[in-house]
N, C-alpha and C. Protein backbone atom coordinates (compact mmCIF):
# COMPACT_ATOMS: atom_id res chain seq x y z
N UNK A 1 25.97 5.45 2.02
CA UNK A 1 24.58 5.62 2.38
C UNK A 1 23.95 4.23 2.56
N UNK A 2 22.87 4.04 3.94
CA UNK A 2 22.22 2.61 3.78
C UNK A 2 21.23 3.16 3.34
N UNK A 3 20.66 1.89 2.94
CA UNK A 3 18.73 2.66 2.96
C UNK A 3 18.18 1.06 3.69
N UNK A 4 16.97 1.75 4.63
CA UNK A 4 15.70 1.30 4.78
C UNK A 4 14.18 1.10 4.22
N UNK A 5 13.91 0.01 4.54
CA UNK A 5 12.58 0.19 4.64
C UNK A 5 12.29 0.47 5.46
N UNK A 6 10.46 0.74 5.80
CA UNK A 6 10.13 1.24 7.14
C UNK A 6 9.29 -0.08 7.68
N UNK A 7 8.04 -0.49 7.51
CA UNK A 7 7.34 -0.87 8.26
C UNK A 7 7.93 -2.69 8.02
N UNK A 8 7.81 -3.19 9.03
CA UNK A 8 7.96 -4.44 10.01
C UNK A 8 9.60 -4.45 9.25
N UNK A 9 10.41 -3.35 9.02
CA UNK A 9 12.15 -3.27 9.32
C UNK A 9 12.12 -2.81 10.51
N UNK A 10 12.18 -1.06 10.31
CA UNK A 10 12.59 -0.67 11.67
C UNK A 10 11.78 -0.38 12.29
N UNK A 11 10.40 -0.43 11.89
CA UNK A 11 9.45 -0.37 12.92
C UNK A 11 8.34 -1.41 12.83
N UNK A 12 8.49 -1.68 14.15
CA UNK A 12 7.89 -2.72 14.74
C UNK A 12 5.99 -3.29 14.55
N UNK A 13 5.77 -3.71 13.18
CA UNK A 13 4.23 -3.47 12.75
C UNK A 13 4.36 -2.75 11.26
N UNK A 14 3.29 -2.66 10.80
CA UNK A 14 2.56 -1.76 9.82
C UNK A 14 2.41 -0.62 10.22
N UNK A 15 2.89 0.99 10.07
CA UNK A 15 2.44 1.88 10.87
C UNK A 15 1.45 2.58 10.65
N UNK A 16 1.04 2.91 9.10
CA UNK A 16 0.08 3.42 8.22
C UNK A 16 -1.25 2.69 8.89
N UNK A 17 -1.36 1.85 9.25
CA UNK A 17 -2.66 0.46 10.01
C UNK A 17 -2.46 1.24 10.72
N UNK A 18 -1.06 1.23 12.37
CA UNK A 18 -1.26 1.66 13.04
C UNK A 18 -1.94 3.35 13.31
N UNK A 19 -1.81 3.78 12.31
CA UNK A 19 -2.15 5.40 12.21
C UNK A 19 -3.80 5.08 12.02
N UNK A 20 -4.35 4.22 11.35
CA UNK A 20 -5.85 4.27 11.06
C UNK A 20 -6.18 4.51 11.91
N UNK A 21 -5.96 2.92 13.14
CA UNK A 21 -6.16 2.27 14.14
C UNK A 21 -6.42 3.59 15.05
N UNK A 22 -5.35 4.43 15.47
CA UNK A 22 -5.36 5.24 16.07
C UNK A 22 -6.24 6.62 16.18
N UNK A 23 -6.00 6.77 14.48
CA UNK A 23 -7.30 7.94 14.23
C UNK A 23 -8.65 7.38 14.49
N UNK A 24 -9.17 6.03 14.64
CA UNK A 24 -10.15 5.23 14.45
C UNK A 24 -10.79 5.74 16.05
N UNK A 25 -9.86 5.33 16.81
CA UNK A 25 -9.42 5.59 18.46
C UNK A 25 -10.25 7.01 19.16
N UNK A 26 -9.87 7.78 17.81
CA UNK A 26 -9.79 9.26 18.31
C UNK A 26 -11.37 9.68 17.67
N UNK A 27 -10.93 9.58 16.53
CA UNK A 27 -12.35 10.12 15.81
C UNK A 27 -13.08 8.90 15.36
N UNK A 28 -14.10 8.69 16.32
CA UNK A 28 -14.98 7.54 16.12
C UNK A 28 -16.07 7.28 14.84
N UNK A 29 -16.38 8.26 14.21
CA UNK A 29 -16.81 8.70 12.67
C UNK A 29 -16.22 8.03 11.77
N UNK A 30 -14.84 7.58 12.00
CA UNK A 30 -13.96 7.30 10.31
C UNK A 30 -14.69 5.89 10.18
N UNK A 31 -15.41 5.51 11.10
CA UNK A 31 -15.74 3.87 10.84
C UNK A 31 -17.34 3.98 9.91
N UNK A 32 -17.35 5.28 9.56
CA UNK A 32 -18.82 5.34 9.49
C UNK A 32 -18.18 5.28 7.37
N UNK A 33 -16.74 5.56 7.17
CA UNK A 33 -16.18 4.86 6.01
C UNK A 33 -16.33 3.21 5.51
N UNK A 34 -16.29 2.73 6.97
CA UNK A 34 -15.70 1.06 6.85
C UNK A 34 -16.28 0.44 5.74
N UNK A 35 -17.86 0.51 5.35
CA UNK A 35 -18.43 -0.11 4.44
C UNK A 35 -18.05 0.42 3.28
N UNK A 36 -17.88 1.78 2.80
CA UNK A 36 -17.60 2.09 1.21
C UNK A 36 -16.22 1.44 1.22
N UNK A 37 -15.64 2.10 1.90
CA UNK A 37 -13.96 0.80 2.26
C UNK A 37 -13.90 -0.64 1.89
N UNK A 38 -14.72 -1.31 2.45
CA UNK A 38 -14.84 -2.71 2.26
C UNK A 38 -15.18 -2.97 1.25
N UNK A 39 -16.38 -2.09 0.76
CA UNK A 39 -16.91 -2.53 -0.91
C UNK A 39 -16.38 -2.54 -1.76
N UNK A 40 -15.07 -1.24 -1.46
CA UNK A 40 -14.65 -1.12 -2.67
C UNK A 40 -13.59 -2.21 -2.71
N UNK A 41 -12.99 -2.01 -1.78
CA UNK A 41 -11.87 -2.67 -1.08
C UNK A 41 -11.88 -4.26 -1.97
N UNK A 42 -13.35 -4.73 -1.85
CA UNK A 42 -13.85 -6.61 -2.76
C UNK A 42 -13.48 -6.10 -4.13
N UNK A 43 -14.07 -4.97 -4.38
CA UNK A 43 -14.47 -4.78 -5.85
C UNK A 43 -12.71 -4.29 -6.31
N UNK A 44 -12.11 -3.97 -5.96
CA UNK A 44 -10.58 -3.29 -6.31
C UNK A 44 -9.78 -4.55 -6.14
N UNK A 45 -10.02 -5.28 -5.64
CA UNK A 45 -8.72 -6.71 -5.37
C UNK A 45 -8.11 -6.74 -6.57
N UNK A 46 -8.64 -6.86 -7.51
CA UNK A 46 -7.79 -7.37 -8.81
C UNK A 46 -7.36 -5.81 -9.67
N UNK A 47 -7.39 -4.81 -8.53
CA UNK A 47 -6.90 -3.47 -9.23
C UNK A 47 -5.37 -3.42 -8.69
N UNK A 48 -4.86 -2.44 -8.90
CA UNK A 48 -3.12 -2.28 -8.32
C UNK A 48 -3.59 -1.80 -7.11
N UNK A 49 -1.96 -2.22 -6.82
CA UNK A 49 -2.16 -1.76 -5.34
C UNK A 49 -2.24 -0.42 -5.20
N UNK A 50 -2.46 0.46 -5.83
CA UNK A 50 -1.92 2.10 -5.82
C UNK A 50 -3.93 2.59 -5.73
N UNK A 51 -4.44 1.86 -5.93
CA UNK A 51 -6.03 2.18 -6.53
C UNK A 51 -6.34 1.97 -4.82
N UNK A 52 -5.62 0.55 -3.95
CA UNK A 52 -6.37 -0.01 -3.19
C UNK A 52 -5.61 0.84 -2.01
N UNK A 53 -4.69 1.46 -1.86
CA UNK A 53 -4.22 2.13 -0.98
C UNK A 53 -5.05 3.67 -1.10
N UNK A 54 -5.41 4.08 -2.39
CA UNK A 54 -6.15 5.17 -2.23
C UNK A 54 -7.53 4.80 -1.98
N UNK A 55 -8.02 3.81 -1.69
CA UNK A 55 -9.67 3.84 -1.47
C UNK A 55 -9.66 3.34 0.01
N UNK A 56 -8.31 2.48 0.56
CA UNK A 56 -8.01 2.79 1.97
C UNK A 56 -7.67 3.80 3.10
N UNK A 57 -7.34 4.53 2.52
CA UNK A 57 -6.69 6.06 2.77
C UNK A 57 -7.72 7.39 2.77
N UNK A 58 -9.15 6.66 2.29
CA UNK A 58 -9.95 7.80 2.06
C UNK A 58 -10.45 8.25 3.39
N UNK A 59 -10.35 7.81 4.48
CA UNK A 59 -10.21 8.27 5.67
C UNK A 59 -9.75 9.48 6.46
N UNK A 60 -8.80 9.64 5.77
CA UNK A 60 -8.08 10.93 5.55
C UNK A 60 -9.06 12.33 5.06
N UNK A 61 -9.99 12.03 4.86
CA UNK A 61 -10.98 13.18 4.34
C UNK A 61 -11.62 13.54 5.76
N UNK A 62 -11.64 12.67 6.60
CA UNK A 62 -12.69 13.10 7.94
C UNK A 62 -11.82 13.33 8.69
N UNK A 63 -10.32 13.64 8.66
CA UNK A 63 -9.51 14.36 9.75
C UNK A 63 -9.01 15.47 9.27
N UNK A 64 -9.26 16.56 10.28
CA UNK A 64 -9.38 18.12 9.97
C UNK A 64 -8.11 18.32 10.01
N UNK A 65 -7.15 17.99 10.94
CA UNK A 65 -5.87 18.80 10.89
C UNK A 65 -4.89 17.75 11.40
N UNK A 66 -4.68 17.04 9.84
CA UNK A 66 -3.69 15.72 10.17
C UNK A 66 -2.35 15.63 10.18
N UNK A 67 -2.01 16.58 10.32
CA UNK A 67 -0.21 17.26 10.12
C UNK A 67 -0.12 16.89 12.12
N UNK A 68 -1.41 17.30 12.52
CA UNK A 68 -1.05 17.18 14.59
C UNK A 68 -1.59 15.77 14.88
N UNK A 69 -2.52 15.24 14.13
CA UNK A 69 -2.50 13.61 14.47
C UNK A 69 -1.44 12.85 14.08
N UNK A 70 -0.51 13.53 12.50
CA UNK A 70 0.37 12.96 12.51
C UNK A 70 1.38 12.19 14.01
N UNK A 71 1.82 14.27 14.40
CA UNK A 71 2.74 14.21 15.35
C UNK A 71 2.18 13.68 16.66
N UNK A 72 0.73 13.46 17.15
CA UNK A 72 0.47 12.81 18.37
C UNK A 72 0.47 11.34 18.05
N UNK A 73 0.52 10.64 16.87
CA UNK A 73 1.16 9.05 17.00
C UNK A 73 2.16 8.63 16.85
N UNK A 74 3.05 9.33 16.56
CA UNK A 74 4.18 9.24 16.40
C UNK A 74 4.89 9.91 18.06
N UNK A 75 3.96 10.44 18.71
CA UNK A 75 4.51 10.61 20.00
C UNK A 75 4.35 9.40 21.16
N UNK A 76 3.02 8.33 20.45
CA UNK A 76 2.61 7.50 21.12
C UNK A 76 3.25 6.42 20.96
N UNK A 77 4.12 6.32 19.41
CA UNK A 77 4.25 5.13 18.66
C UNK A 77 5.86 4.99 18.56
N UNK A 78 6.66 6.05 18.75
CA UNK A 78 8.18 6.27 18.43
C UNK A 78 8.72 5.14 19.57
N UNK A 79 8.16 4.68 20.41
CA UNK A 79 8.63 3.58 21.04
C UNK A 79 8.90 1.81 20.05
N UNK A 80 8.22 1.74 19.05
CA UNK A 80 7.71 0.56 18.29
C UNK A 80 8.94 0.66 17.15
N UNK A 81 10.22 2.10 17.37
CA UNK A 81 11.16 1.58 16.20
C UNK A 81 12.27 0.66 16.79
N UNK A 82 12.54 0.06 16.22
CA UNK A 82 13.46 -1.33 16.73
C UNK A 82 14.48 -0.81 17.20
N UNK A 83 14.98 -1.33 18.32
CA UNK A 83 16.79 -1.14 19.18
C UNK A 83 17.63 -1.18 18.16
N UNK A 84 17.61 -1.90 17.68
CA UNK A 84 18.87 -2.61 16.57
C UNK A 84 18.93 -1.58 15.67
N UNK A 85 17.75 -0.62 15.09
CA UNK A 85 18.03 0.64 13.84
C UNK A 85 19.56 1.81 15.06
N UNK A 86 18.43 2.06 16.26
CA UNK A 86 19.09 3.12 16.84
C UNK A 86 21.25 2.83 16.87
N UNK A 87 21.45 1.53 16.98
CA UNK A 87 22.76 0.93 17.45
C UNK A 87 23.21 0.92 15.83
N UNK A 88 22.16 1.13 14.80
CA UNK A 88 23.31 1.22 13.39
C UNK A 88 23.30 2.48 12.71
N UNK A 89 21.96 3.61 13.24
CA UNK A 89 21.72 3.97 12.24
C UNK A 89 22.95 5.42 12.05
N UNK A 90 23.04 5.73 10.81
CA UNK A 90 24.04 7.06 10.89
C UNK A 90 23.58 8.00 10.25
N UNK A 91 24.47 9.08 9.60
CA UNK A 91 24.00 10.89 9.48
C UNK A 91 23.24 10.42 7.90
N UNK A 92 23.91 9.35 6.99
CA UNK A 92 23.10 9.56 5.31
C UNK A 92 22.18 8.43 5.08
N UNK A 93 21.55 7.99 6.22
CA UNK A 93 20.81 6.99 6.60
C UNK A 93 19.65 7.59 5.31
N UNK A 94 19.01 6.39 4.35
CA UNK A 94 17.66 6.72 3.70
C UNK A 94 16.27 6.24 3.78
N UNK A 95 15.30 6.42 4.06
CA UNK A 95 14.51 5.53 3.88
C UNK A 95 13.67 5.44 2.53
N UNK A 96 13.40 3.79 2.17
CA UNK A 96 12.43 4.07 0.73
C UNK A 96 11.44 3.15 1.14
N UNK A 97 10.12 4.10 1.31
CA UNK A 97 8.81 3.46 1.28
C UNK A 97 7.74 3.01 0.51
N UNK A 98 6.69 2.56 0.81
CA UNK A 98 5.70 2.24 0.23
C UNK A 98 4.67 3.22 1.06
N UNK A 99 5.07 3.78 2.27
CA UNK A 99 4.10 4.71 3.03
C UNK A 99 4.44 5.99 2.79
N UNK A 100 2.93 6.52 3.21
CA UNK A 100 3.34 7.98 2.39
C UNK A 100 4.25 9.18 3.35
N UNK A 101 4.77 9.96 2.07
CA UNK A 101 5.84 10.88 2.77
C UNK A 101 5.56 11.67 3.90
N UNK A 102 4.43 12.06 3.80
CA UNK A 102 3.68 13.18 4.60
C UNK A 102 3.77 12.53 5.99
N UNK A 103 3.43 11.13 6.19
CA UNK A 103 2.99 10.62 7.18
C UNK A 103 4.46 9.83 7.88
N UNK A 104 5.35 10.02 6.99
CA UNK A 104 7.06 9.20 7.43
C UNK A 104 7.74 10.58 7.93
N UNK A 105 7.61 11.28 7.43
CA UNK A 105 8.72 13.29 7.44
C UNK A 105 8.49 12.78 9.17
N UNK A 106 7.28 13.31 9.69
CA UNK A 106 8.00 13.29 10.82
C UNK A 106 8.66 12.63 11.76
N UNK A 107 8.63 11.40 11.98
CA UNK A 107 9.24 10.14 12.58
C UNK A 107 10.86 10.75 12.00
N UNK A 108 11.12 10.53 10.75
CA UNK A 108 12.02 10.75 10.27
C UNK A 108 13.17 12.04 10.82
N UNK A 109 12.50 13.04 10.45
CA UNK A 109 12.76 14.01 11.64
C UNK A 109 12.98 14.05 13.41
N UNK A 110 12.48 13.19 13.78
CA UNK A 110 12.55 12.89 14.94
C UNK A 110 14.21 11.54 15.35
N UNK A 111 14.21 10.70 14.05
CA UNK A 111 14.83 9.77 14.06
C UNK A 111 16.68 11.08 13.04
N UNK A 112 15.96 12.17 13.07
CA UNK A 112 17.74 12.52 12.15
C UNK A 112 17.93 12.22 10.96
N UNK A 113 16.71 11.39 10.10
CA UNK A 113 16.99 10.83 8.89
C UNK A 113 16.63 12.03 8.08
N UNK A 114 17.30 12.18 7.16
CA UNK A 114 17.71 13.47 6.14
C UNK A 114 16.93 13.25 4.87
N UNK A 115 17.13 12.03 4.43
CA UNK A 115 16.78 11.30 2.88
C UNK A 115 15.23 10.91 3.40
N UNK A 116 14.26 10.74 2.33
CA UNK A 116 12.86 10.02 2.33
C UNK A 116 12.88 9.94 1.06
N UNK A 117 12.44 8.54 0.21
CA UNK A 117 11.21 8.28 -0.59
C UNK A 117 10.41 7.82 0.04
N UNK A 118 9.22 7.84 0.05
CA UNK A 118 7.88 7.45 -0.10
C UNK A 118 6.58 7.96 -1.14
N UNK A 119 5.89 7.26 -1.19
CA UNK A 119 4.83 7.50 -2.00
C UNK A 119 4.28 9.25 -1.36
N UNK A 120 4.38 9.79 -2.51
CA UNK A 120 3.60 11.17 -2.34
C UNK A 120 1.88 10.91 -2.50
N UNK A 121 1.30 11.71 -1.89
CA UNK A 121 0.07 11.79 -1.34
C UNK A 121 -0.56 12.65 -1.23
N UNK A 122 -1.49 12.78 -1.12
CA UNK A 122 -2.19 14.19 -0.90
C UNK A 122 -2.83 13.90 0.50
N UNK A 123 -2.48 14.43 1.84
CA UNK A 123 -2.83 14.28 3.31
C UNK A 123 -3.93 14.42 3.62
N UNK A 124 -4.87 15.17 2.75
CA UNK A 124 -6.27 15.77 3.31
C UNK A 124 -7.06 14.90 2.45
N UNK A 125 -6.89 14.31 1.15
CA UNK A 125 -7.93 13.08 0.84
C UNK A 125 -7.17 12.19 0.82
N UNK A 126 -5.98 11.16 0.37
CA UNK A 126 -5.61 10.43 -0.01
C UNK A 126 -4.92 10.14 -1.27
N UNK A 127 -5.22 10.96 -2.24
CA UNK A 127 -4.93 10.55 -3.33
C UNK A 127 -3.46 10.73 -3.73
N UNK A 128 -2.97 9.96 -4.43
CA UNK A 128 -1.64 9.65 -4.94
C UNK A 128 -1.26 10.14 -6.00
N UNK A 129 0.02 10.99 -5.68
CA UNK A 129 0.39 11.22 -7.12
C UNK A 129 1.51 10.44 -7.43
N UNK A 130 1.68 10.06 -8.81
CA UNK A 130 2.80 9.48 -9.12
C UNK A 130 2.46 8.20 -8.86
N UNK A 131 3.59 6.81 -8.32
CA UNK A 131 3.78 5.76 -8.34
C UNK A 131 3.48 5.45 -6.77
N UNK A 132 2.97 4.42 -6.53
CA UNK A 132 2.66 3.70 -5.60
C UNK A 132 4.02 3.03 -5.06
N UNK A 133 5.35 3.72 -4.22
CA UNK A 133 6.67 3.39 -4.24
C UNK A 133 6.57 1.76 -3.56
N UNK A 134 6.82 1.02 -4.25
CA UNK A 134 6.26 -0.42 -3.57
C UNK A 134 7.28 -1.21 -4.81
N UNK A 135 7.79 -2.56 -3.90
CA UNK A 135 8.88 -3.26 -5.62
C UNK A 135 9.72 -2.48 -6.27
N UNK A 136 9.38 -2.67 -7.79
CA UNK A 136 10.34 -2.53 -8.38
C UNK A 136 10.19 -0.39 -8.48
N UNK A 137 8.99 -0.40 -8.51
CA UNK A 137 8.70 1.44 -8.06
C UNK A 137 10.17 2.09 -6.75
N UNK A 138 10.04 1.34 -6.03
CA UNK A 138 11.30 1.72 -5.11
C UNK A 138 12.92 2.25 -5.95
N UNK A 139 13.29 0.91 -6.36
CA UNK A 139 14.26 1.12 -7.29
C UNK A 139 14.10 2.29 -8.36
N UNK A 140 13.05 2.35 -9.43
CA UNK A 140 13.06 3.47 -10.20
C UNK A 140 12.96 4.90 -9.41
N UNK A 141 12.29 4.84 -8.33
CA UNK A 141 12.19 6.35 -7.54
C UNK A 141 13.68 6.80 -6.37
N UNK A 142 14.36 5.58 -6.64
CA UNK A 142 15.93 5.46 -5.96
C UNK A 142 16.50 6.45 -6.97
N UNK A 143 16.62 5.61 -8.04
CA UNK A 143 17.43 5.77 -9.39
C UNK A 143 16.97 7.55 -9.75
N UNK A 144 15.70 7.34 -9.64
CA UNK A 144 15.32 9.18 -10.20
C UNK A 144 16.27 10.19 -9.28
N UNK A 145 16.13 10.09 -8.17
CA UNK A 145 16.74 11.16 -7.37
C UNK A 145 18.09 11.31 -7.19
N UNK A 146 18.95 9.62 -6.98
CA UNK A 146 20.26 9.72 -6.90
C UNK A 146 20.83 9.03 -7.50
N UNK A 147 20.39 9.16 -8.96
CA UNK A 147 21.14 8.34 -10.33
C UNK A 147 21.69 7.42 -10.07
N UNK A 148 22.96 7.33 -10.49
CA UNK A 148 24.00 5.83 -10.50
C UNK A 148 24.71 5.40 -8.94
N UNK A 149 24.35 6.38 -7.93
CA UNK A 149 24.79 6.24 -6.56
C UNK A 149 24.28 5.15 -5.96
N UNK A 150 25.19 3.96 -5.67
CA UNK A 150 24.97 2.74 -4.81
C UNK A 150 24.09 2.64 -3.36
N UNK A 151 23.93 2.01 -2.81
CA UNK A 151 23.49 1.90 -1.18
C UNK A 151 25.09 0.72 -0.82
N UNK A 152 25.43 1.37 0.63
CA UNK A 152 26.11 0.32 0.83
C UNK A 152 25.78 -0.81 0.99
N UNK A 153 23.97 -0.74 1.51
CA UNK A 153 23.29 -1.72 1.94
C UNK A 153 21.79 -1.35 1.76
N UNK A 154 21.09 -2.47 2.02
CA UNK A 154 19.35 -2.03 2.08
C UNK A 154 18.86 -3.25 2.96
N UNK A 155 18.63 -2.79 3.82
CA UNK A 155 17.55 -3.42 4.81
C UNK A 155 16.04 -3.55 4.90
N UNK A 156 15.17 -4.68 4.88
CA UNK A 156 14.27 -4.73 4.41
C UNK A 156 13.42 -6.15 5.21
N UNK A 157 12.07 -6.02 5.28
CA UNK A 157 11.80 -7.14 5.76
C UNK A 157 11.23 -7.84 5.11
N UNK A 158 10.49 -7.31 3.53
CA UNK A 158 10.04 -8.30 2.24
C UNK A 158 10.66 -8.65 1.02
N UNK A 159 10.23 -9.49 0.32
CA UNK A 159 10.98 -10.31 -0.67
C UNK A 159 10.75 -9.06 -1.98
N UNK A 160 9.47 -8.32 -1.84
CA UNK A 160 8.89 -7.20 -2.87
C UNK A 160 10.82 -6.41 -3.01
N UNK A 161 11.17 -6.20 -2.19
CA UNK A 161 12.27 -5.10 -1.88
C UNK A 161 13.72 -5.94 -2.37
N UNK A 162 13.51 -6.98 -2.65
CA UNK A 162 15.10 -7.83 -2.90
C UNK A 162 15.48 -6.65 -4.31
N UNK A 163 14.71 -6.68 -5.13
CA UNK A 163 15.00 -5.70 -6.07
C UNK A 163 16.09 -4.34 -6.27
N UNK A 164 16.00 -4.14 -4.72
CA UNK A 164 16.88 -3.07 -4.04
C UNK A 164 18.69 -3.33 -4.48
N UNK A 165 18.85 -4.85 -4.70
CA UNK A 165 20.23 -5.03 -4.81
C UNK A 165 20.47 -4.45 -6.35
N UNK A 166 19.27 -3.98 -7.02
CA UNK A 166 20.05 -2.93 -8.73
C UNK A 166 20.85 -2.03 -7.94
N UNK A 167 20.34 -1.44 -6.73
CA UNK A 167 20.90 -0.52 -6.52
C UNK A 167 22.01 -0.55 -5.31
N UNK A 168 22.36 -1.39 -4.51
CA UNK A 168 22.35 -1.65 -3.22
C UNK A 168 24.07 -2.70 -2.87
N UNK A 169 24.79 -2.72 -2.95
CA UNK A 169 25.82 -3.72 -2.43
C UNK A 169 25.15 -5.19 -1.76
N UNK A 170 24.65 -4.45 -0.36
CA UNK A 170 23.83 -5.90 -0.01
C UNK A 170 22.47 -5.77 0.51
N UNK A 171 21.92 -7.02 0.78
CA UNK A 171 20.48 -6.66 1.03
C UNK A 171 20.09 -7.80 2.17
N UNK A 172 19.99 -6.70 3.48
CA UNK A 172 19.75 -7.55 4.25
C UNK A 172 18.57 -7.77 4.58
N UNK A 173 17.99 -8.73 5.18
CA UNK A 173 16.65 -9.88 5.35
C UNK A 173 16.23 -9.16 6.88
N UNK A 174 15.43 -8.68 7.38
CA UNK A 174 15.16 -8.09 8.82
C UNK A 174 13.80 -9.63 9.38
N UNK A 175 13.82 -9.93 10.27
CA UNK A 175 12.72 -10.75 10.79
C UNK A 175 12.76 -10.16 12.21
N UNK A 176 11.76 -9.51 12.55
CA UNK A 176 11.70 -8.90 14.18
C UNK A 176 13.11 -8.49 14.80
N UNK A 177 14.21 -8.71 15.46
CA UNK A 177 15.41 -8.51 14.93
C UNK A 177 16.95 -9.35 14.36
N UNK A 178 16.14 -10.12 14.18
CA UNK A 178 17.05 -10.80 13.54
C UNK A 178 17.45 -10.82 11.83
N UNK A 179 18.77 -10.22 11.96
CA UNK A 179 19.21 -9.59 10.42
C UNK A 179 20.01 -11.01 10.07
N UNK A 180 19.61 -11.03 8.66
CA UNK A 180 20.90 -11.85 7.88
C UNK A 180 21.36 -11.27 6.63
N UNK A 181 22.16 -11.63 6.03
CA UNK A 181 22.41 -10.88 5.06
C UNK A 181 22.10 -12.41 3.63
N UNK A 182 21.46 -11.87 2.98
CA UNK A 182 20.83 -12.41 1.72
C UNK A 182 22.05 -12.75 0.90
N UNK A 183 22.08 -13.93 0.07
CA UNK A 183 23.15 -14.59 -1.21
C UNK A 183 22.84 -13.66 -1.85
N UNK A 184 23.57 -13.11 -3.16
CA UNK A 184 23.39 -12.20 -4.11
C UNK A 184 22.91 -12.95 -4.89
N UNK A 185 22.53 -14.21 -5.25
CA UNK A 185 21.78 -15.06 -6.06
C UNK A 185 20.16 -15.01 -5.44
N UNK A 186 19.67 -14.66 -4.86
CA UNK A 186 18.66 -14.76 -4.62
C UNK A 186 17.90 -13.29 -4.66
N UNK A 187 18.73 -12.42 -4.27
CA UNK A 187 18.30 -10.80 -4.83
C UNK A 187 18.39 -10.76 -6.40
N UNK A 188 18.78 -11.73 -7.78
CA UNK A 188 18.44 -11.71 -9.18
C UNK A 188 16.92 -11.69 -9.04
């Protein structure tokens, strides 16, 4: 099994931004959030990131039926996953995110990928249950589902994710597409 990350690995950007961006596009109202967003947004800096993704996410309250905005950006956006995933990827391919599940299932589905972690969510407000899958959260929400089972590999484009080698053989470094594969001294 490999596992992925998702955003600026195999897809090209932040996509969760790109999804705002897009609902922003569509339903011109969500901006009428921007200021409680921002306020809180100053006032949360020194909160976890799990606080600041749910007071970003509260956006999600002013879209009525986000299961079909899901699937219309992901119809717009399935162009932005990198060449290089399609030429490796195979049948026990995983991904482990920091974005939420609701909003990865379908890409995923579309891409054949079977396995997902990501942060669970609640689609219609935002709110999070559980762990904010981000760092060392990745690894423990690895470990919960498929115990002592290795990755042959983990691909990744941040340093948050080196962590991945508890679980992982190797851990490769993604930069737009250029892969290297990381010293095992530097994933400690």
């Amino acid at each position: 099994m490999t596992g992925y990350d998702f955003d600026k690995t195999i897809y090209d950007g932040n996509s969760f931004i790109d999804f705002y961006l897009f609902c922003l596009k569509r339903h011109k109202w969500i901006v009428l959030f921007l200021p409680v967003q921002l306020i809180f947004g100053v006032i949360t800096l020194s909160f976890s990131r799990k606080r600041s993704k749910r007071i970003f996410c509260m956006f999600l309250m002013l879209i009525s039926d986000i299961e079909h905005e899901t699937e219309l950006f992901w119809d717009e956006s399935i162009h932005k996953i990198r060449a290089w995933y399609y030429d490796n990827r195979e049948r026990d391919d995983i991904i482990v995110s920091a974005s939420p599940e609701f909003f990865l299932k379908p890409i995923c589905e579309r891409l054949e990928i079977r396995q997902l972690i990501g942060t669970k969510m609640n689609a219609d407000n935002g709110k999070i249950y559980g762990k904010n899958i981000y760092g060392r959260h990745k690894v423990e929400a690895y470990r919960t589902r498929y115990g002592g089972q290795r990755l042959n590999a983990f691909y990744t484009d941040s340093r948050s994710d080196f962590c991945m080698r508890e679980v992982s053989d190797v851990i490769y470094r993604v930069k737009g597409n250029k892969i290297s594969k990381l010293p095992d001294e530097v994933c400690k």
